[in-house]
PDB file of N, CA and C in Angstrom:
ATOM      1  N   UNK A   1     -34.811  19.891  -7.311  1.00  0.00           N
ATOM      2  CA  UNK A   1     -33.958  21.030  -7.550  1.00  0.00           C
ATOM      3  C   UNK A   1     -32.827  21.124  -6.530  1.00  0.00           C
ATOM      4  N   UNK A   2     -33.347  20.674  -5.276  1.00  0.00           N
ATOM      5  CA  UNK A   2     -32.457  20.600  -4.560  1.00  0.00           C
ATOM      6  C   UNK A   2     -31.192  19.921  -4.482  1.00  0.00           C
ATOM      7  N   UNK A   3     -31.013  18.871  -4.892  1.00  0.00           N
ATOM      8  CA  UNK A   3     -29.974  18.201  -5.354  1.00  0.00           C
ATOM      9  C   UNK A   3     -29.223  18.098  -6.434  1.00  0.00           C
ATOM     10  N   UNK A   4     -29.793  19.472  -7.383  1.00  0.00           N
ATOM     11  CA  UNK A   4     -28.750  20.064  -8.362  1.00  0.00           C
ATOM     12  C   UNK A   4     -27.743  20.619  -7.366  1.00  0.00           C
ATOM     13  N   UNK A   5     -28.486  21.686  -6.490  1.00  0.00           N
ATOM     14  CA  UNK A   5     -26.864  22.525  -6.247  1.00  0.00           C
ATOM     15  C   UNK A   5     -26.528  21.687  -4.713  1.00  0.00           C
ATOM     16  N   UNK A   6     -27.067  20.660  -4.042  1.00  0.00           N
ATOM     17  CA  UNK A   6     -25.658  19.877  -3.386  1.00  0.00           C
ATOM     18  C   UNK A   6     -24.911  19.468  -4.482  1.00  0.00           C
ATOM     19  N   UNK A   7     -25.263  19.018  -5.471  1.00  0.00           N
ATOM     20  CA  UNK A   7     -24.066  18.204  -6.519  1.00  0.00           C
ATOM     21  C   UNK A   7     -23.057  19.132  -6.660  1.00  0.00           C
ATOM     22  N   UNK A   8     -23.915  20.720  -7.187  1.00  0.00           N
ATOM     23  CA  UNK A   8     -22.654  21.658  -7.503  1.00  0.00           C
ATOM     24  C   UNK A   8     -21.484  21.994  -6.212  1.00  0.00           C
ATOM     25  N   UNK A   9     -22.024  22.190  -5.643  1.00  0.00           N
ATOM     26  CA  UNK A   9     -21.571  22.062  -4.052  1.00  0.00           C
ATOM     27  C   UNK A   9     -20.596  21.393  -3.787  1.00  0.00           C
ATOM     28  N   UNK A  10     -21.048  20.125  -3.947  1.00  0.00           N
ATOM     29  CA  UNK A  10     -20.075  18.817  -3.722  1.00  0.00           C
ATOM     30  C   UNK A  10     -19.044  19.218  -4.845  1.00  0.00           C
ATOM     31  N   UNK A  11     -19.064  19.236  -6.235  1.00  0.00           N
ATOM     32  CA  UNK A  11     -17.898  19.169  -7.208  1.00  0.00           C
ATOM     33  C   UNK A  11     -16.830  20.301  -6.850  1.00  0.00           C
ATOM     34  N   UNK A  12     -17.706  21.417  -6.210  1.00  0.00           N
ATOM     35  CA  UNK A  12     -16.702  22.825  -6.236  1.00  0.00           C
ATOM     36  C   UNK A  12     -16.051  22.441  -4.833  1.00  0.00           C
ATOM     37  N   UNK A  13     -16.705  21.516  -3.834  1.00  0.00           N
ATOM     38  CA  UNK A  13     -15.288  21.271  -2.935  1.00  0.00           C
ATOM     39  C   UNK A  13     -14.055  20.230  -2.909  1.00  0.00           C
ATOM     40  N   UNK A  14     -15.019  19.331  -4.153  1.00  0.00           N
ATOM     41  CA  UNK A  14     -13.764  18.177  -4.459  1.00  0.00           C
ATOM     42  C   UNK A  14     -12.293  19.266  -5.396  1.00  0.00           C
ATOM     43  N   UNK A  15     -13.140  20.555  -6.359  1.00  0.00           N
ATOM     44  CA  UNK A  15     -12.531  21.084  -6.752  1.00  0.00           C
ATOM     45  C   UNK A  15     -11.218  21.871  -6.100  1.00  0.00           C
ATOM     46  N   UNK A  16     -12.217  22.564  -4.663  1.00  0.00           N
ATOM     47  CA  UNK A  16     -11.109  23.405  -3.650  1.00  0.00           C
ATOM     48  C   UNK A  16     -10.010  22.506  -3.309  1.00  0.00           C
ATOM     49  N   UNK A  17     -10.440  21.212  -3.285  1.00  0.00           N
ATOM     50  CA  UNK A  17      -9.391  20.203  -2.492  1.00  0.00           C
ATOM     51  C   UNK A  17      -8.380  19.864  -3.742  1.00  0.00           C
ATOM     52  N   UNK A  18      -8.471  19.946  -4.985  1.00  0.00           N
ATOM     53  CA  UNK A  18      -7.422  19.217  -5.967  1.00  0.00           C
ATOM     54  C   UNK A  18      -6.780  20.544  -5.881  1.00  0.00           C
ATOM     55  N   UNK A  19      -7.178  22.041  -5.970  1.00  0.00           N
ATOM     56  CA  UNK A  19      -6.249  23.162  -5.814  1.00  0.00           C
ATOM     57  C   UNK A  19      -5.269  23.172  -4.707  1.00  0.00           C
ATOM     58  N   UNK A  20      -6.007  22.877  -3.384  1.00  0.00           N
ATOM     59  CA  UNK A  20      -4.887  22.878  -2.280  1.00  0.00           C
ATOM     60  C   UNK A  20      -3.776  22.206  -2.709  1.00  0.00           C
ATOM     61  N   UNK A  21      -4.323  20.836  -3.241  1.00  0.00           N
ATOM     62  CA  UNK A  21      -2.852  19.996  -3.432  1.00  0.00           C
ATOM     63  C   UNK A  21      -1.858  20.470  -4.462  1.00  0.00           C
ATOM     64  N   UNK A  22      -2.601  20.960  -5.424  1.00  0.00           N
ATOM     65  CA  UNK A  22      -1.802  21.716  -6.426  1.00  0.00           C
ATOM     66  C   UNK A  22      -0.630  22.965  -5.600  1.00  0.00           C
ATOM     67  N   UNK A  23      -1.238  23.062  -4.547  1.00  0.00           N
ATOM     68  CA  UNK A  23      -0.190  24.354  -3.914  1.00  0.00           C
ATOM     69  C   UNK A  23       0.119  23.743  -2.485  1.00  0.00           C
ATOM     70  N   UNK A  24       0.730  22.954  -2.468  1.00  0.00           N
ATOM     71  CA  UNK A  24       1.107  21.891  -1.627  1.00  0.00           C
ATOM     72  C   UNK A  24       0.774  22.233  -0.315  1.00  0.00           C
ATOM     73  N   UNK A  25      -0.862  22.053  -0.182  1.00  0.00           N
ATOM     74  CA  UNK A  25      -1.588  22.108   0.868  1.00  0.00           C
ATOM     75  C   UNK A  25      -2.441  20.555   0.866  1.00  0.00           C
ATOM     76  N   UNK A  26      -1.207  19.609   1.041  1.00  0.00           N
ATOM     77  CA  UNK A  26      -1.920  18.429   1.146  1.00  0.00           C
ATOM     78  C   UNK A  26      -2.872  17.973   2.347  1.00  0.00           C
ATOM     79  N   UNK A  27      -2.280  18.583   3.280  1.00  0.00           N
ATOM     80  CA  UNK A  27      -2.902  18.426   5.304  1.00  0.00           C
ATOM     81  C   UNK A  27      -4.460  18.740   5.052  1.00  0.00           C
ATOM     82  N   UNK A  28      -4.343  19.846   4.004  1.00  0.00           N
ATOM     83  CA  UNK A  28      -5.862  20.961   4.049  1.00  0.00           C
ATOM     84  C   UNK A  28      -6.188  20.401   3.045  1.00  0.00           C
ATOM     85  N   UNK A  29      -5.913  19.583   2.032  1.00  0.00           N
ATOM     86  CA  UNK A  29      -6.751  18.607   1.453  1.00  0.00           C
ATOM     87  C   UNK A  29      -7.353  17.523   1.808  1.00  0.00           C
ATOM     88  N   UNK A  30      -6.846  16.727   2.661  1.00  0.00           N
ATOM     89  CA  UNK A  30      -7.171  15.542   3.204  1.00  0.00           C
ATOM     90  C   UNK A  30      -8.128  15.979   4.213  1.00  0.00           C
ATOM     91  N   UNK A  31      -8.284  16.684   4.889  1.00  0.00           N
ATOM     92  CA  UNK A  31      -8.923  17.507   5.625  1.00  0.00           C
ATOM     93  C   UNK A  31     -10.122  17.722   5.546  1.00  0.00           C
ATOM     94  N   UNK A  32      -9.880  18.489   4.286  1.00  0.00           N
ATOM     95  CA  UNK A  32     -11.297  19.060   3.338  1.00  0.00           C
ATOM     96  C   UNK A  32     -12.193  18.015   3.017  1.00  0.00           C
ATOM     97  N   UNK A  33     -11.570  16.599   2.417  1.00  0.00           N
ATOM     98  CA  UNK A  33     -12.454  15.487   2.375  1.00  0.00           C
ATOM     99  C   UNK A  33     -13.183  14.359   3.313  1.00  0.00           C
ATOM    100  N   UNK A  34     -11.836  15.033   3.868  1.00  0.00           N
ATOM    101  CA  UNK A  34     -12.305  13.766   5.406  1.00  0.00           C
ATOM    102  C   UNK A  34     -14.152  14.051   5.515  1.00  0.00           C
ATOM    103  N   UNK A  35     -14.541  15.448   5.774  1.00  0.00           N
ATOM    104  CA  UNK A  35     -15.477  15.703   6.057  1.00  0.00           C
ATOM    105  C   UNK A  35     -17.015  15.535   5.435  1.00  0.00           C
ATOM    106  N   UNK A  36     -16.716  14.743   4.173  1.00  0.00           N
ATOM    107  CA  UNK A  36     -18.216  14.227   3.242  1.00  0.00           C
ATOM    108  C   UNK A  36     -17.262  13.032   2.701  1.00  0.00           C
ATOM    109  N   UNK A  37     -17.617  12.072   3.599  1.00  0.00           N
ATOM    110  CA  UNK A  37     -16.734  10.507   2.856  1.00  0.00           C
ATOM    111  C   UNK A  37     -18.244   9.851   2.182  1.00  0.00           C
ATOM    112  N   UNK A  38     -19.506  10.185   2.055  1.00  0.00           N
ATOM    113  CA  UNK A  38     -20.270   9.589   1.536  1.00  0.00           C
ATOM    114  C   UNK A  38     -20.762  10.443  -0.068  1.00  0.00           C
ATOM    115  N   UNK A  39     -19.578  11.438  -0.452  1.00  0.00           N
ATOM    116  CA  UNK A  39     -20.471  12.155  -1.678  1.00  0.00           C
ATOM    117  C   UNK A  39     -19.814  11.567  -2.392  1.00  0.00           C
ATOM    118  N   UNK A  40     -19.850  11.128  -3.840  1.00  0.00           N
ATOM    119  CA  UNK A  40     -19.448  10.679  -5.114  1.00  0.00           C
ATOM    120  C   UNK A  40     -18.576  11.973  -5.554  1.00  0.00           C
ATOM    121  N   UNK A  41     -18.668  12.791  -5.748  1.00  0.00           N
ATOM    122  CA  UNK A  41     -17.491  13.971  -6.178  1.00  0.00           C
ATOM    123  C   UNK A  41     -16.190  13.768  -5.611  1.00  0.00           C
ATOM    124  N   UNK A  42     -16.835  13.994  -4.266  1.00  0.00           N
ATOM    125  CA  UNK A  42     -15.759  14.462  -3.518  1.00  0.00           C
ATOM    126  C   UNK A  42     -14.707  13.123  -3.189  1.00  0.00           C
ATOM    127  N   UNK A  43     -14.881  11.771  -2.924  1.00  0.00           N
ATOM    128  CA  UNK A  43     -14.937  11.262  -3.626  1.00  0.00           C
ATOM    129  C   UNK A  43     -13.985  10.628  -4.516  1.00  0.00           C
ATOM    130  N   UNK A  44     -13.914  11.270  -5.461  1.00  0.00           N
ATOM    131  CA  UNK A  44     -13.380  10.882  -7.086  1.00  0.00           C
ATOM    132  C   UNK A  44     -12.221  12.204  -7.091  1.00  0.00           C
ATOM    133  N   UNK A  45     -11.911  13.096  -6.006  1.00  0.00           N
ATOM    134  CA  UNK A  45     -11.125  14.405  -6.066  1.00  0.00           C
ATOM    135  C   UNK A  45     -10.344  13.426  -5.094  1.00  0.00           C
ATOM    136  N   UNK A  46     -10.603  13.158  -4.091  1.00  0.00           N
ATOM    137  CA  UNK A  46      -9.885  12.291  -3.114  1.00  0.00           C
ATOM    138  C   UNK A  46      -9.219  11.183  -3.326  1.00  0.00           C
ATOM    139  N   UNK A  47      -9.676  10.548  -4.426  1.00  0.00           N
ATOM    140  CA  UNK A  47      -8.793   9.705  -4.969  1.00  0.00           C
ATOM    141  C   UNK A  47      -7.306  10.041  -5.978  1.00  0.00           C
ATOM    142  N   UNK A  48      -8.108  11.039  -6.692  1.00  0.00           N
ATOM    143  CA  UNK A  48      -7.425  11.875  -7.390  1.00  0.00           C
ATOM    144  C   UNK A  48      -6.381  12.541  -6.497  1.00  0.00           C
ATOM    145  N   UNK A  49      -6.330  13.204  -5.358  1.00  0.00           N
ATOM    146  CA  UNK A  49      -5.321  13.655  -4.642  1.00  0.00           C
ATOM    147  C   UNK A  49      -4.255  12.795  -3.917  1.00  0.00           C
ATOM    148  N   UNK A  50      -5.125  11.734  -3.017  1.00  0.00           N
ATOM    149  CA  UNK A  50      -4.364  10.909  -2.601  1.00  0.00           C
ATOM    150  C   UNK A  50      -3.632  10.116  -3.612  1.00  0.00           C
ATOM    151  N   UNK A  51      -3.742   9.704  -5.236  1.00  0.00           N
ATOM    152  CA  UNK A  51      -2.875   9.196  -5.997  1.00  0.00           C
ATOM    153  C   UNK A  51      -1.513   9.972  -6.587  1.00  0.00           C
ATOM    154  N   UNK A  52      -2.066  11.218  -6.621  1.00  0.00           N
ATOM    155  CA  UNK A  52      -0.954  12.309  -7.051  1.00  0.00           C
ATOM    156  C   UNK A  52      -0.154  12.363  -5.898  1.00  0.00           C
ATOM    157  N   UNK A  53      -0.677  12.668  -4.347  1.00  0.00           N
ATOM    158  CA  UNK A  53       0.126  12.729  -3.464  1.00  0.00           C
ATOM    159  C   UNK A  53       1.188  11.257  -3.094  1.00  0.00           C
ATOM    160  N   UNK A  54       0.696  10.301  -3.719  1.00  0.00           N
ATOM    161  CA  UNK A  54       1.475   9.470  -3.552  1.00  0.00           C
ATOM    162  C   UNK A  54       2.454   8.814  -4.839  1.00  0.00           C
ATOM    163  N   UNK A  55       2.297   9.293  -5.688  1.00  0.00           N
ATOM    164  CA  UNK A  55       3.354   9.534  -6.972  1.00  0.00           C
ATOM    165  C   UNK A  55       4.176  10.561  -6.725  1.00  0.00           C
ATOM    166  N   UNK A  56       4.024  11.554  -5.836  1.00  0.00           N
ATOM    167  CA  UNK A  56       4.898  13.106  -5.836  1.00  0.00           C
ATOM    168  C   UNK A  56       5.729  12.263  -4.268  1.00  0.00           C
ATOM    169  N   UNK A  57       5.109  11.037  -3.739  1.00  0.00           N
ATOM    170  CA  UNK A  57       6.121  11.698  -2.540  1.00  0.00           C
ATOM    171  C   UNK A  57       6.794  10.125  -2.218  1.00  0.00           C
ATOM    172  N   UNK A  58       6.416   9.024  -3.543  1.00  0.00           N
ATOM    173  CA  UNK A  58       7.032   7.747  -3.525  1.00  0.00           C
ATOM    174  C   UNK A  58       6.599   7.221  -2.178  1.00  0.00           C
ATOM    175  N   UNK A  59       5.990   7.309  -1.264  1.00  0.00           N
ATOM    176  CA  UNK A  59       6.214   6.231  -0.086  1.00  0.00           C
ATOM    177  C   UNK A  59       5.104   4.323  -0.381  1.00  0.00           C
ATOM    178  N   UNK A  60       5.102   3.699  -0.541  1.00  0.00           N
ATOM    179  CA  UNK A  60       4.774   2.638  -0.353  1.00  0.00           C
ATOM    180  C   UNK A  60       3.467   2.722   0.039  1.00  0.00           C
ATOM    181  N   UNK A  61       3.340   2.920   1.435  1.00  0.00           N
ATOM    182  CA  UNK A  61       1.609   3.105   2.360  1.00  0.00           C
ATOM    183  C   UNK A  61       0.645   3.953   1.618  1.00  0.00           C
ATOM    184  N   UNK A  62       1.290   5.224   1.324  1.00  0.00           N
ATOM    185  CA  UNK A  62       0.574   5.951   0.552  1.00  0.00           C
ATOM    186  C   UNK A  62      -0.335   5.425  -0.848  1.00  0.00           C
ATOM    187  N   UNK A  63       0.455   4.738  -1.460  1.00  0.00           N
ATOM    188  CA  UNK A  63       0.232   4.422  -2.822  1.00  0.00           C
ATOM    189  C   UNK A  63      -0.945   3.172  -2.328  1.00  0.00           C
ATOM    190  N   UNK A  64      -0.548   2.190  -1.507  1.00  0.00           N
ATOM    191  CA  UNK A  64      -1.428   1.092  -1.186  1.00  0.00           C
ATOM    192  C   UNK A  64      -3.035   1.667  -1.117  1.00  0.00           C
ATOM    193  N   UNK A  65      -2.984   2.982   0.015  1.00  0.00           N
ATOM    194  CA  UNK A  65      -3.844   3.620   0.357  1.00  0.00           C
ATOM    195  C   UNK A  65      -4.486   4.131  -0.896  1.00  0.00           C
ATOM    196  N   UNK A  66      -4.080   5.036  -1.624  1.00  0.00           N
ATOM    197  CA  UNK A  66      -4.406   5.443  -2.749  1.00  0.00           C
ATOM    198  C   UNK A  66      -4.808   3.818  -3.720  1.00  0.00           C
ATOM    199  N   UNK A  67      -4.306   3.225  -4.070  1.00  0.00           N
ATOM    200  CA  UNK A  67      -5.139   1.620  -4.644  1.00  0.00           C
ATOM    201  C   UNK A  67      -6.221   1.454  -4.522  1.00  0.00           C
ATOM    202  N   UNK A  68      -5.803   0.990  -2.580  1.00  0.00           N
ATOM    203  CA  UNK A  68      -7.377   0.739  -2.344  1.00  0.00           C
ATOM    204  C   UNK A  68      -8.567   1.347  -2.324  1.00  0.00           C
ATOM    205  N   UNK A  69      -8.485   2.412  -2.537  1.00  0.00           N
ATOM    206  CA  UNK A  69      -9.707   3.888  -2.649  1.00  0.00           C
ATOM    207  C   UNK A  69     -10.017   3.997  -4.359  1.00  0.00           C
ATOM    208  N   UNK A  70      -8.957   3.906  -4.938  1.00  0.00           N
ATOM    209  CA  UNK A  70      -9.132   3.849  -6.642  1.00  0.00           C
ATOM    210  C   UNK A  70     -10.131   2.626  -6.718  1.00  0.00           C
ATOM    211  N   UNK A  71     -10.012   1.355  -6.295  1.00  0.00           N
ATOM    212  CA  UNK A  71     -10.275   0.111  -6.243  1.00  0.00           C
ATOM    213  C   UNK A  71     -11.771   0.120  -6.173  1.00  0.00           C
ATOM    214  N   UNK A  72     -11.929   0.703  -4.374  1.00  0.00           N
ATOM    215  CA  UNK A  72     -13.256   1.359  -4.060  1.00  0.00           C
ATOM    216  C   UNK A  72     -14.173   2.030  -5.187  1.00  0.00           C
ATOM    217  N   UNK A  73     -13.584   3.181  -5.763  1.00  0.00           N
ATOM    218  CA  UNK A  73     -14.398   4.120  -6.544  1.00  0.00           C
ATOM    219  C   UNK A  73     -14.921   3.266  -7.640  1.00  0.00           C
ATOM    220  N   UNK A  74     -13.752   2.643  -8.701  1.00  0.00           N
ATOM    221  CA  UNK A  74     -14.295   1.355  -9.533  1.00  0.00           C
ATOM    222  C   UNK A  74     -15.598   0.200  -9.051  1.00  0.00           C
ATOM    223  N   UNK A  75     -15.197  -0.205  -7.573  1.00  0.00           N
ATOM    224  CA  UNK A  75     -16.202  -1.083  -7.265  1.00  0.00           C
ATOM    225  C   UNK A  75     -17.748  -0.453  -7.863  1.00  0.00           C
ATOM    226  N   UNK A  76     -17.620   0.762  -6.968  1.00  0.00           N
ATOM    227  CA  UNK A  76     -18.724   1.683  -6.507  1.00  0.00           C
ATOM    228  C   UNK A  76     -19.183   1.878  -8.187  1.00  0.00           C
ATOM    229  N   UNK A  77     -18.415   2.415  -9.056  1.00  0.00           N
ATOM    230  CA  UNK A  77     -18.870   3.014  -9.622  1.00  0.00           C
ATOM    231  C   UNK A  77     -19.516   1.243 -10.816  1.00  0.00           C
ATOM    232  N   UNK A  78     -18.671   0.475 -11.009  1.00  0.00           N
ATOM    233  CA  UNK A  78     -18.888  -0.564 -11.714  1.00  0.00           C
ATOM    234  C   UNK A  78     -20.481  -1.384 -10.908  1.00  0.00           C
ATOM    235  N   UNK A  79     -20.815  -1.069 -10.089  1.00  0.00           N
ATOM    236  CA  UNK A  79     -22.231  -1.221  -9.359  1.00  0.00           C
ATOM    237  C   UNK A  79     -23.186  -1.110  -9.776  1.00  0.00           C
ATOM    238  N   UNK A  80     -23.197   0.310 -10.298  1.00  0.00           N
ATOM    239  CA  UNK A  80     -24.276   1.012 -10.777  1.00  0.00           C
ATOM    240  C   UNK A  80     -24.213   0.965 -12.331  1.00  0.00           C
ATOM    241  N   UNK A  81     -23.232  -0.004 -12.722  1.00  0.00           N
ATOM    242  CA  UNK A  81     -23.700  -0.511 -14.545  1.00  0.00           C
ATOM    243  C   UNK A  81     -23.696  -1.783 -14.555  1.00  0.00           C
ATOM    244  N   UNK A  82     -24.920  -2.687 -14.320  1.00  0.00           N
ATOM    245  CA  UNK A  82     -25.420  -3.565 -14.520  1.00  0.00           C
ATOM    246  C   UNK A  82     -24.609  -4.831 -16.022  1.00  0.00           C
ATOM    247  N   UNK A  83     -24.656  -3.622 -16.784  1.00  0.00           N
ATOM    248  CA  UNK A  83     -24.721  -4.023 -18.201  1.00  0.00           C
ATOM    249  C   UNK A  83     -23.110  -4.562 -18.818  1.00  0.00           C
ATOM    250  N   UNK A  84     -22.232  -3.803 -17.748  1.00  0.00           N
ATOM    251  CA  UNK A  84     -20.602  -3.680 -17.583  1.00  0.00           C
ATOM    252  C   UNK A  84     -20.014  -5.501 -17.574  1.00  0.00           C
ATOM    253  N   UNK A  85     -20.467  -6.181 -16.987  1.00  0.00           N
ATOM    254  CA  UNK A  85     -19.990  -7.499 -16.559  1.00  0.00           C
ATOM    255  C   UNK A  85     -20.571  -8.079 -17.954  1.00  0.00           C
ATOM    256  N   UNK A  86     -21.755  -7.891 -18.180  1.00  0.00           N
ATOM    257  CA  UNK A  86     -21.895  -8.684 -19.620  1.00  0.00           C
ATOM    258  C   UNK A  86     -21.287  -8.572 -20.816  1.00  0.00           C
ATOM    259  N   UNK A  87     -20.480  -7.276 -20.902  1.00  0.00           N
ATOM    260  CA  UNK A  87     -19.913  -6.447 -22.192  1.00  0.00           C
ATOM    261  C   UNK A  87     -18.295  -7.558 -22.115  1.00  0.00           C
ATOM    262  N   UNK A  88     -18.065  -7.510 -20.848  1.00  0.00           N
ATOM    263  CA  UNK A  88     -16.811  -7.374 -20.477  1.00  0.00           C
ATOM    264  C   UNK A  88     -16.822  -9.039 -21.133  1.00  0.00           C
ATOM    265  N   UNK A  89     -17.881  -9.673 -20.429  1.00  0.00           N
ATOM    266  CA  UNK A  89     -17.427 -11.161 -20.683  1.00  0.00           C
ATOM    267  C   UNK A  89     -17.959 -11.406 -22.262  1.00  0.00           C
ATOM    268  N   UNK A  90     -18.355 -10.933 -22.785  1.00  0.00           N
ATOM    269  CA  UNK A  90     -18.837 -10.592 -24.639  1.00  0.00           C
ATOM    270  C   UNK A  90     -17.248 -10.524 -25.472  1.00  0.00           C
ATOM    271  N   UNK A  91     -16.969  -8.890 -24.845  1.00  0.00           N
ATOM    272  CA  UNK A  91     -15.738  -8.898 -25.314  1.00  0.00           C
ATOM    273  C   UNK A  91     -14.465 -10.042 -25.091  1.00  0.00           C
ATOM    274  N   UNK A  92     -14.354  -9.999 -23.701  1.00  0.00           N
ATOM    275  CA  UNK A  92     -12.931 -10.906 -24.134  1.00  0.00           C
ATOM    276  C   UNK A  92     -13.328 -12.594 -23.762  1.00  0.00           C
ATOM    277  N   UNK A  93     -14.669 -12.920 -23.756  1.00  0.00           N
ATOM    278  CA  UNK A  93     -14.870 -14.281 -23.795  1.00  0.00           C
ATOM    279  C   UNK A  93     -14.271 -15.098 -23.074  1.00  0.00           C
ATOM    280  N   UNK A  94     -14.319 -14.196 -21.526  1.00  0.00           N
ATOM    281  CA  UNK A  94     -13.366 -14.756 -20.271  1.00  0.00           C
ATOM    282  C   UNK A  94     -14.349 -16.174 -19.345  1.00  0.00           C
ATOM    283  N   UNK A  95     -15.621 -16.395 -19.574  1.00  0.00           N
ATOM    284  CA  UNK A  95     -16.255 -17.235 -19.313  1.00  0.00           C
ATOM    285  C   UNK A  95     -16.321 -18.312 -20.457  1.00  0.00           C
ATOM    286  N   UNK A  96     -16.021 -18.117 -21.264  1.00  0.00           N
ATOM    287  CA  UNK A  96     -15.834 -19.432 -22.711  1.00  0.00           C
ATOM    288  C   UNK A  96     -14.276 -19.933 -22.087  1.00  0.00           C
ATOM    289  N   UNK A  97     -13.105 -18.897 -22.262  1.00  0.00           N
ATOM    290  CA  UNK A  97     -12.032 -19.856 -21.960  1.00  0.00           C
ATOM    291  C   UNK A  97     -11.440 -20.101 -20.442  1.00  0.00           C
ATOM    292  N   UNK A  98     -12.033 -19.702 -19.257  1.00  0.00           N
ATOM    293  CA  UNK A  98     -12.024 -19.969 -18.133  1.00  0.00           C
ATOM    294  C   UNK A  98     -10.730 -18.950 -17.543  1.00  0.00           C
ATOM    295  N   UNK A  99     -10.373 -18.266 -18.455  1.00  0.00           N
ATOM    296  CA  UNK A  99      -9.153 -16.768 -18.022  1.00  0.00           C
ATOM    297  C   UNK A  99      -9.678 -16.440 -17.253  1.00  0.00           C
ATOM    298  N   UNK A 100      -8.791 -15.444 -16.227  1.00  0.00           N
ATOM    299  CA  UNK A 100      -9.775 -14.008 -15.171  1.00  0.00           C
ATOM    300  C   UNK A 100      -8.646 -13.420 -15.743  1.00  0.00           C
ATOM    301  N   UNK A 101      -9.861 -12.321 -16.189  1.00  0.00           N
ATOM    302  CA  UNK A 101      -9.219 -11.178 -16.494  1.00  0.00           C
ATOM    303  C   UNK A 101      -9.035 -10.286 -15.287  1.00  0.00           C
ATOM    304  N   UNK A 102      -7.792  -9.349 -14.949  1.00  0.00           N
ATOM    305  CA  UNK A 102      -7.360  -8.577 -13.365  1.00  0.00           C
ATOM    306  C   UNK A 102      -7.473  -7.200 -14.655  1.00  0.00           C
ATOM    307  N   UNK A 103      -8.104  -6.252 -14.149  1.00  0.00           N
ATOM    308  CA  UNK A 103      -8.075  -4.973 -14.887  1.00  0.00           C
ATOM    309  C   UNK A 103      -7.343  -4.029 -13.419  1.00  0.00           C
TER     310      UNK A 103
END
């Protein structure tokens, strides 16, 4: 039971943090996450912010930064589906014709 409401917990602060940015409290977003870099929510809001913040403000570093964390979350999340790599090479038959597919 207990780890229903950290989850809720966790989503309603990834939540507080996509509002800050919405009201261009980016400092107090980044902020807000710095402080649980191991929850899955928070997380997936942090990526989410740092990509918006770096489409709204064009700089280069930003966007890299934002990549590599998108990149991360995919790794992370493509981990925990086993079943994902077999579909993938089913569908586009990237081990029959020796392609790599870059998603």
């Amino acid at each position: 039971m207990a780890k229903k409401s950290d989850d809720t917990k966790e989503w309603n602060i990834a939540r507080m943090g996509i509002s800050l940015l919405l009201n261009n409290k980016t400092e107090e977003a980044e902020a807000l996450f710095t402080g649980h870099p191991h929850s899955f929510h928070i997380k997936a809001g942090r990526c989410f912010v740092l990509f918006m913040n770096a489409l709204m403000t064009f700089e280069n570093d930003k966007l890299q930064q934002a990549i590599l964390l998108l990149k991360d979350m995919e790794r992370e999340c493509a981990s925990d589906i086993g079943w994902l790599k077999s579909v993938k090479s089913k569908v586009f038959k990237a081990e029959e014709t020796g392609v790599t597919i870059i998603i």
